[in-house]
Protein backbone atom coordinates (compact mmCIF):
# COMPACT_ATOMS: atom_id res chain seq x y z
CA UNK A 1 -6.09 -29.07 -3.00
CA UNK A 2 -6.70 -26.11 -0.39
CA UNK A 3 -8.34 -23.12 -1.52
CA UNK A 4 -5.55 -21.07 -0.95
CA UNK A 5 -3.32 -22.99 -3.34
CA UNK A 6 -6.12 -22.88 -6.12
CA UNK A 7 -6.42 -19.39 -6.09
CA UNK A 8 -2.53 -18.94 -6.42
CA UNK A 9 -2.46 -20.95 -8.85
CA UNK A 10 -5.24 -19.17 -10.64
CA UNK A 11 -3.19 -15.56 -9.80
CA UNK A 12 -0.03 -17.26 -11.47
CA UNK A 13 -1.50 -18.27 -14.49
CA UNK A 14 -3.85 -15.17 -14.84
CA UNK A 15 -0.21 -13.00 -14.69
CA UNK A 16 1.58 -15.29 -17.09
CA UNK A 17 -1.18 -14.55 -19.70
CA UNK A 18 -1.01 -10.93 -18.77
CA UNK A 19 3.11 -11.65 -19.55
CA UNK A 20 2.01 -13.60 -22.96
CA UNK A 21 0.24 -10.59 -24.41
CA UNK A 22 2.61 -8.00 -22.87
CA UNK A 23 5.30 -9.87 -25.32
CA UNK A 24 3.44 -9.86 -28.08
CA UNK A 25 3.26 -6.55 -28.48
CA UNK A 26 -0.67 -6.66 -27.36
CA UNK A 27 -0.49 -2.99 -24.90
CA UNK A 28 -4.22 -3.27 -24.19
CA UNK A 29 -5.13 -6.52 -23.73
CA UNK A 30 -1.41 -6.54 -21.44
CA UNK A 31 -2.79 -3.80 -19.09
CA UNK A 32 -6.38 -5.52 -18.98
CA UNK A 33 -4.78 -8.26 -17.35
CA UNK A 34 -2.15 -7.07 -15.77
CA UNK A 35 -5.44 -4.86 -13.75
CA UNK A 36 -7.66 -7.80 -13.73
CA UNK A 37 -4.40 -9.97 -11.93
CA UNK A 38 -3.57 -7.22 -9.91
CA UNK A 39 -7.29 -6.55 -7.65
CA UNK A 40 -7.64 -10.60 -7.83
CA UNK A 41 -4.61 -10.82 -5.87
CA UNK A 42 -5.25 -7.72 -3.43
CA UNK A 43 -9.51 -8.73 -3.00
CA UNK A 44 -8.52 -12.20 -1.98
CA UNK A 45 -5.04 -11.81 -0.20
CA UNK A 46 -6.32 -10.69 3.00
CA UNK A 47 -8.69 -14.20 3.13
CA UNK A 48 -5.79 -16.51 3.11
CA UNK A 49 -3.56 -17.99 5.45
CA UNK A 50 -0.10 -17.03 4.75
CA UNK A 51 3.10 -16.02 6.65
CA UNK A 52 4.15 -12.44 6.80
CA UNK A 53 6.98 -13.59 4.55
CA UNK A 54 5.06 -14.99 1.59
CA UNK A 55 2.27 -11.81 1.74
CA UNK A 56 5.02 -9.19 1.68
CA UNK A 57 7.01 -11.12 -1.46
CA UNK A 58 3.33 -11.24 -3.10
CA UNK A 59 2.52 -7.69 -2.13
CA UNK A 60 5.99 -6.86 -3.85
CA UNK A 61 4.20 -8.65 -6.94
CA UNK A 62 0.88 -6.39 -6.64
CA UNK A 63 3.12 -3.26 -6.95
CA UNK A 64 5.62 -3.70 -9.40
CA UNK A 65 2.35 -5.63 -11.43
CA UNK A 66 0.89 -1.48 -11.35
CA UNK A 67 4.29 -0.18 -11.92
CA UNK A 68 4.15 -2.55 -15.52
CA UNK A 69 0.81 -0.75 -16.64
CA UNK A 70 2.05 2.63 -15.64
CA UNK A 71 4.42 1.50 -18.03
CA UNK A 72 2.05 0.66 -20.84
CA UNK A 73 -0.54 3.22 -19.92
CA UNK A 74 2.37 6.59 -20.00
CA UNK A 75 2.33 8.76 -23.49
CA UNK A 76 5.23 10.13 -22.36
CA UNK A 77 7.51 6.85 -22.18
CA UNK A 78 8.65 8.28 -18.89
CA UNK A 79 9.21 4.65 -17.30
CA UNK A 80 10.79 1.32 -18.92
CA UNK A 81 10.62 -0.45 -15.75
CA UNK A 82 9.32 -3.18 -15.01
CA UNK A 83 10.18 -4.62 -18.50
CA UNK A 84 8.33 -7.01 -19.82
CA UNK A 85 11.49 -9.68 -19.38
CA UNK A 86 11.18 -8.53 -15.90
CA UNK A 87 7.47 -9.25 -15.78
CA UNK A 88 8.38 -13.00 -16.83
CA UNK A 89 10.61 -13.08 -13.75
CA UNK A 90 8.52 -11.51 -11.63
CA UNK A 91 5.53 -14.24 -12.92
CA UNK A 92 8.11 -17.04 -11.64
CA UNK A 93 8.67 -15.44 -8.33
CA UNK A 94 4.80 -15.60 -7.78
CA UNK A 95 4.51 -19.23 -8.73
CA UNK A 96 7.27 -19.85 -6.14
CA UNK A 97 5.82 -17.87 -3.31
CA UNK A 98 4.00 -20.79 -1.27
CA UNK A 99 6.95 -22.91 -1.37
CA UNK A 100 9.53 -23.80 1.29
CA UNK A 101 12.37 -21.69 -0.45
CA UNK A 102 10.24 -18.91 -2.56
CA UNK A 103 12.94 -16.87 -5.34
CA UNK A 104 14.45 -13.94 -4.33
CA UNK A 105 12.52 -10.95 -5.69
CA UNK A 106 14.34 -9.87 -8.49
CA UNK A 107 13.85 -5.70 -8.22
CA UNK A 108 14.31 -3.05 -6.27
CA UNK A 109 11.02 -1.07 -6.28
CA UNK A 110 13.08 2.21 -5.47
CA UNK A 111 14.56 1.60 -8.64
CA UNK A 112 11.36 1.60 -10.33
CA UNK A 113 10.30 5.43 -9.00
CA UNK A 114 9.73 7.23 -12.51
CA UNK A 115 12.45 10.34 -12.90
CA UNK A 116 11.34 13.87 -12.13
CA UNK A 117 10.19 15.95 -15.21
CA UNK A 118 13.37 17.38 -16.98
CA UNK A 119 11.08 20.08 -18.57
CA UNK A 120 10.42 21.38 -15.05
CA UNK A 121 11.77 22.61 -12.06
CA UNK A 122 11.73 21.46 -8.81
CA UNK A 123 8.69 23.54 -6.96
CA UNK A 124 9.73 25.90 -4.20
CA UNK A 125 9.20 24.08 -1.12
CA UNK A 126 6.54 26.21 1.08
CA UNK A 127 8.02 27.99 4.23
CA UNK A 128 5.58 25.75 6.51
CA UNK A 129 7.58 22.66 5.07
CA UNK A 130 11.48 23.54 5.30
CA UNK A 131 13.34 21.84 8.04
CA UNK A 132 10.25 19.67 8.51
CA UNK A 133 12.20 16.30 9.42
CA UNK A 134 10.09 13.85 8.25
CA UNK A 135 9.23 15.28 4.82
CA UNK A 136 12.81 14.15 3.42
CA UNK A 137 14.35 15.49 0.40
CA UNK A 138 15.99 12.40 -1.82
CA UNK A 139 17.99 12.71 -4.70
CA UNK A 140 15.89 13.63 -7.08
CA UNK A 141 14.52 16.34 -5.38
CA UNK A 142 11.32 14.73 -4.28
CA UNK A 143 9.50 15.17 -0.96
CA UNK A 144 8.77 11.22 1.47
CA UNK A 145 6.16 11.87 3.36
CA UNK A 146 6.87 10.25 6.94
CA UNK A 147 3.99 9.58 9.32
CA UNK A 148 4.03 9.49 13.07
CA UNK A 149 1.06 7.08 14.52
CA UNK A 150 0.27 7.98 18.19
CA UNK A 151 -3.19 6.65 19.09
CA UNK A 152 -6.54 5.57 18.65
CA UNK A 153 -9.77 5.95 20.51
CA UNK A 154 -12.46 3.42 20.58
CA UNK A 155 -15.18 3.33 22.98
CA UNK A 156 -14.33 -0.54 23.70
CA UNK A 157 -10.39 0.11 23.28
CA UNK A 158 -9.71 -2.52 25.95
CA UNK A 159 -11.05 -5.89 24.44
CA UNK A 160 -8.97 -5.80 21.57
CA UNK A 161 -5.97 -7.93 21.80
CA UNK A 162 -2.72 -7.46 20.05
CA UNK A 163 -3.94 -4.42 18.48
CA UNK A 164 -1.87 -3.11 15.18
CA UNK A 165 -1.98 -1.03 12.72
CA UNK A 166 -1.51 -2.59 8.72
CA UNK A 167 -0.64 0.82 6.08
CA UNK A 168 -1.32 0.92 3.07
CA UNK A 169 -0.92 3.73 0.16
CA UNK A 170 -3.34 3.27 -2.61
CA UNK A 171 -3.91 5.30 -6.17
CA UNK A 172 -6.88 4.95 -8.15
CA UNK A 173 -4.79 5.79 -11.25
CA UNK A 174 -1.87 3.22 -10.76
CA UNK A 175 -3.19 0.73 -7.91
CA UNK A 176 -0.82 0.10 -4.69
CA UNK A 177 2.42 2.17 -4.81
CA UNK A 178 4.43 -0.16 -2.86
CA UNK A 179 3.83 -2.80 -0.28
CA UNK A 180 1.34 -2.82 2.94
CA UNK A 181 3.54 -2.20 6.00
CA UNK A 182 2.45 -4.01 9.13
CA UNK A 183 3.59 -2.04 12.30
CA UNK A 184 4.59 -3.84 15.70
CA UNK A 185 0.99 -4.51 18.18
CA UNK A 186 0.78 -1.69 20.85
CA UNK A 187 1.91 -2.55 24.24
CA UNK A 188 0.11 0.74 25.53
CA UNK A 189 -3.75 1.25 26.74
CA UNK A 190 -5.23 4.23 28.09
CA UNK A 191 -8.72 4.02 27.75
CA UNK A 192 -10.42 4.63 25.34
CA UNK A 193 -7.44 5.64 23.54
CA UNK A 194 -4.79 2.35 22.36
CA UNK A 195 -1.49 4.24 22.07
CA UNK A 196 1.32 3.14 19.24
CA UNK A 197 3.73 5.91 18.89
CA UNK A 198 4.97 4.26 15.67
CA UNK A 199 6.56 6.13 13.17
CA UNK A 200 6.38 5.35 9.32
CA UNK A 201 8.82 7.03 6.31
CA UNK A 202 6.55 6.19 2.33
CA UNK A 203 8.27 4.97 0.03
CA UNK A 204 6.37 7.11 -2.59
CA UNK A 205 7.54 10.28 -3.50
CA UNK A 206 4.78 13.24 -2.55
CA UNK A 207 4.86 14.34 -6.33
CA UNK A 208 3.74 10.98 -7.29
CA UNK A 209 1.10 10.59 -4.76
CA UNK A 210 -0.55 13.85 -5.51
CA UNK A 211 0.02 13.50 -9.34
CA UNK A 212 -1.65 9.88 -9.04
CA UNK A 213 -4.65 10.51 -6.61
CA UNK A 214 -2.90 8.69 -4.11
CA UNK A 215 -3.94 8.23 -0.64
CA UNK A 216 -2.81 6.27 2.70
CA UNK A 217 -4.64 4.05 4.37
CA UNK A 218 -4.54 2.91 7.97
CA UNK A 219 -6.38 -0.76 9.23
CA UNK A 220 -6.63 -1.25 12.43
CA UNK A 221 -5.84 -5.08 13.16
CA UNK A 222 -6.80 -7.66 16.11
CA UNK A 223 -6.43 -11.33 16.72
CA UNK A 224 -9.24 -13.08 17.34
CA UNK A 225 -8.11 -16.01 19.67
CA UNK A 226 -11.59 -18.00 18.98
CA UNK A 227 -10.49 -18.09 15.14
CA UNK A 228 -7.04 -18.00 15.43
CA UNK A 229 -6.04 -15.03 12.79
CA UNK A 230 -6.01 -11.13 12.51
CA UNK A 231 -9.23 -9.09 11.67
CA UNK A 232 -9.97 -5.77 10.73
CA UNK A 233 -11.98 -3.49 13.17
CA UNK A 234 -11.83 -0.31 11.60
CA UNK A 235 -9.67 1.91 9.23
CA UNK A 236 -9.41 5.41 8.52
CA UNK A 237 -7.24 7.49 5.45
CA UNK A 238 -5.11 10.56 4.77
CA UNK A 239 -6.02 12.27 1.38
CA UNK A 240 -3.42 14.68 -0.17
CA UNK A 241 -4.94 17.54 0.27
CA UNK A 242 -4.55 16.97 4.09
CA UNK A 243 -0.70 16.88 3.59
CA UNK A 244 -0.03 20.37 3.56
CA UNK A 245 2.24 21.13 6.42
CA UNK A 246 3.95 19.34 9.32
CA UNK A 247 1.82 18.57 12.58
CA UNK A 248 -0.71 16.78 13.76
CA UNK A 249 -4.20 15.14 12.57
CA UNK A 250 -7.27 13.61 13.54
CA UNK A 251 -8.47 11.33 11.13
CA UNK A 252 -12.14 9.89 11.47
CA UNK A 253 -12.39 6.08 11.45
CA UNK A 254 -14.93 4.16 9.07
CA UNK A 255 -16.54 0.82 9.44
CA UNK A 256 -14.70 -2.20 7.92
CA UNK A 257 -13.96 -3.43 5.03
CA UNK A 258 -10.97 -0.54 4.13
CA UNK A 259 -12.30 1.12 0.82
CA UNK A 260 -9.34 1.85 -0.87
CA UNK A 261 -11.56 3.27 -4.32
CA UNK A 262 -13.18 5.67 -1.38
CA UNK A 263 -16.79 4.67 -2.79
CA UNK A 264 -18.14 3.24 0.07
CA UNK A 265 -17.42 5.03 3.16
CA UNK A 266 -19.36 4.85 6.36
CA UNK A 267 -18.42 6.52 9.84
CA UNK A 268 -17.74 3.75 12.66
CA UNK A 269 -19.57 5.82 15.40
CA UNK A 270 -21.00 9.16 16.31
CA UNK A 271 -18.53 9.53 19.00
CA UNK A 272 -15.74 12.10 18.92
CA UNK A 273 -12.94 9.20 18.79
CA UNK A 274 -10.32 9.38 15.94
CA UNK A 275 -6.83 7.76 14.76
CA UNK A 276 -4.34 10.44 15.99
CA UNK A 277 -1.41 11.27 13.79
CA UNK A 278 1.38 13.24 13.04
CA UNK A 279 3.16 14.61 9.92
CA UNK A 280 6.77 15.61 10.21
């Protein structure tokens, strides 16, 4: 038996017991491993060797697996979904995800956004932000951050071959808020800068981000042709309090691996070099 298959089989039956409790009625122990499944699955997901296929449908796992302990954890009741009957589904859809014809993932995750605050308005939205076209106002009256990736400068920018960038948005309250995004290589070089001009729209509503000490992440990916698969070089992050008005950013890049709990941070190089980004 591969390794990989061992530890999904480990991540299945870790979930279903996180399920088993969850029906019982048992809140904590259900949110203990519901956690405990969750970073498993995220710490060794980026060491196996799957298709982009079977990590999105397991990354869709991952987030509607913190979207069940919001659930558990709220004292306001504000979200039913996932439900736990979901959570049984959503354990079968894991168990299937190596095989030739995985099941279909059973939930929308828009549909899984809690509902504003009925005891509140809607905040006035600041002059700097109206008519800003990329901070999009949905139905609920909720702010999407969208996120315009032009370039990044490294002092060896050339060696790197299909160069990408891999985004992820991360809370230390409720985990990952949706799935990681893997954006198209660059076909552009300019020393020392790789160019991307990429453009991503969150699926998270601003509101929740800020209310959840959320962040977003950006990895910067390359394949290694000598071991035949993707590594990280570097990676760099965009902190709320950063998102206060359109236009652009400079964000400084860290050495790998990405530290999504923002513990263990360390600056790549001295050099003035940075991820360049926009916010519209």
């Amino acid at each position: 038996m591969t390794t990989d298959v061992k530890r999904h089989r480990k991540w299945t039956k870790q979930l279903r017991e996180a399920v088993q409790a969850d029906g019982w009625g048992q809140v904590l122990e259900a949110v203990e491993a519901y956690e405990q499944t969750s970073i498993r699955i995220m710490e060794e997901l980026s060491e196996m060797d799957l298709s982009p296929e079977q990590q999105d449908l397991i990354e869709k796992v991952v987030v509607t697996i913190n979207h069940r302990v919001n659930c558990l954890s709220s004292l306001d009741a504000h979200g039913n979904r996932p439900t736990k009957d979901e959570m049984a589904e959503i354990a079968d859809v894991l168990e299937s995800a190596l095989q030739p014809t995985p099941r279909v993932f059973p939930i929308d995750l828009a549909d899984l956004e809690p509902p504003p605050s009925p005891e509140k308005a809607p905040a006035a939205t600041p002059p700097s932000l109206r008519g800003a076209e990329a901070v999009v106002k949905d139905s609920t009256g909720g702010g999407r951050l969208e996120i315009h990736i032009e370039k990044i400068g490294l002092k060896d920018a050339a060696r790197y071959v299909d160069p990408q960038m891999l985004v992820s948005v991360y809370s230390e309250d409720a985990g990952y808020l949706e799935p990681k995004v893997e954006l198209p290589a660059s076909t552009a070089l300019n020393p020392p800068y790789i160019a991307f001009q990429h453009t991503i729209a969150l699926q998270t509503p601003l509101e929740t981000l800020r209310s959840q000490n959320g962040a977003v992440f950006f990895e910067l990916l390359h394949y290694k042709k000598a071991k035949r698969k993707k590594s990280v070089r570097c990676w760099a992050m965009l902190e709320m309090d950063e998102v206060r008005e359109p236009g652009p950013r400079v964000l400084e890049l860290y050495a790998k691996p990405c530290d999504v709990h923002r513990k263990a941070i360390h600056l790549l190089t001295e050099k003035p070099l940075y991820l360049h980004v926009t916010l519209r």
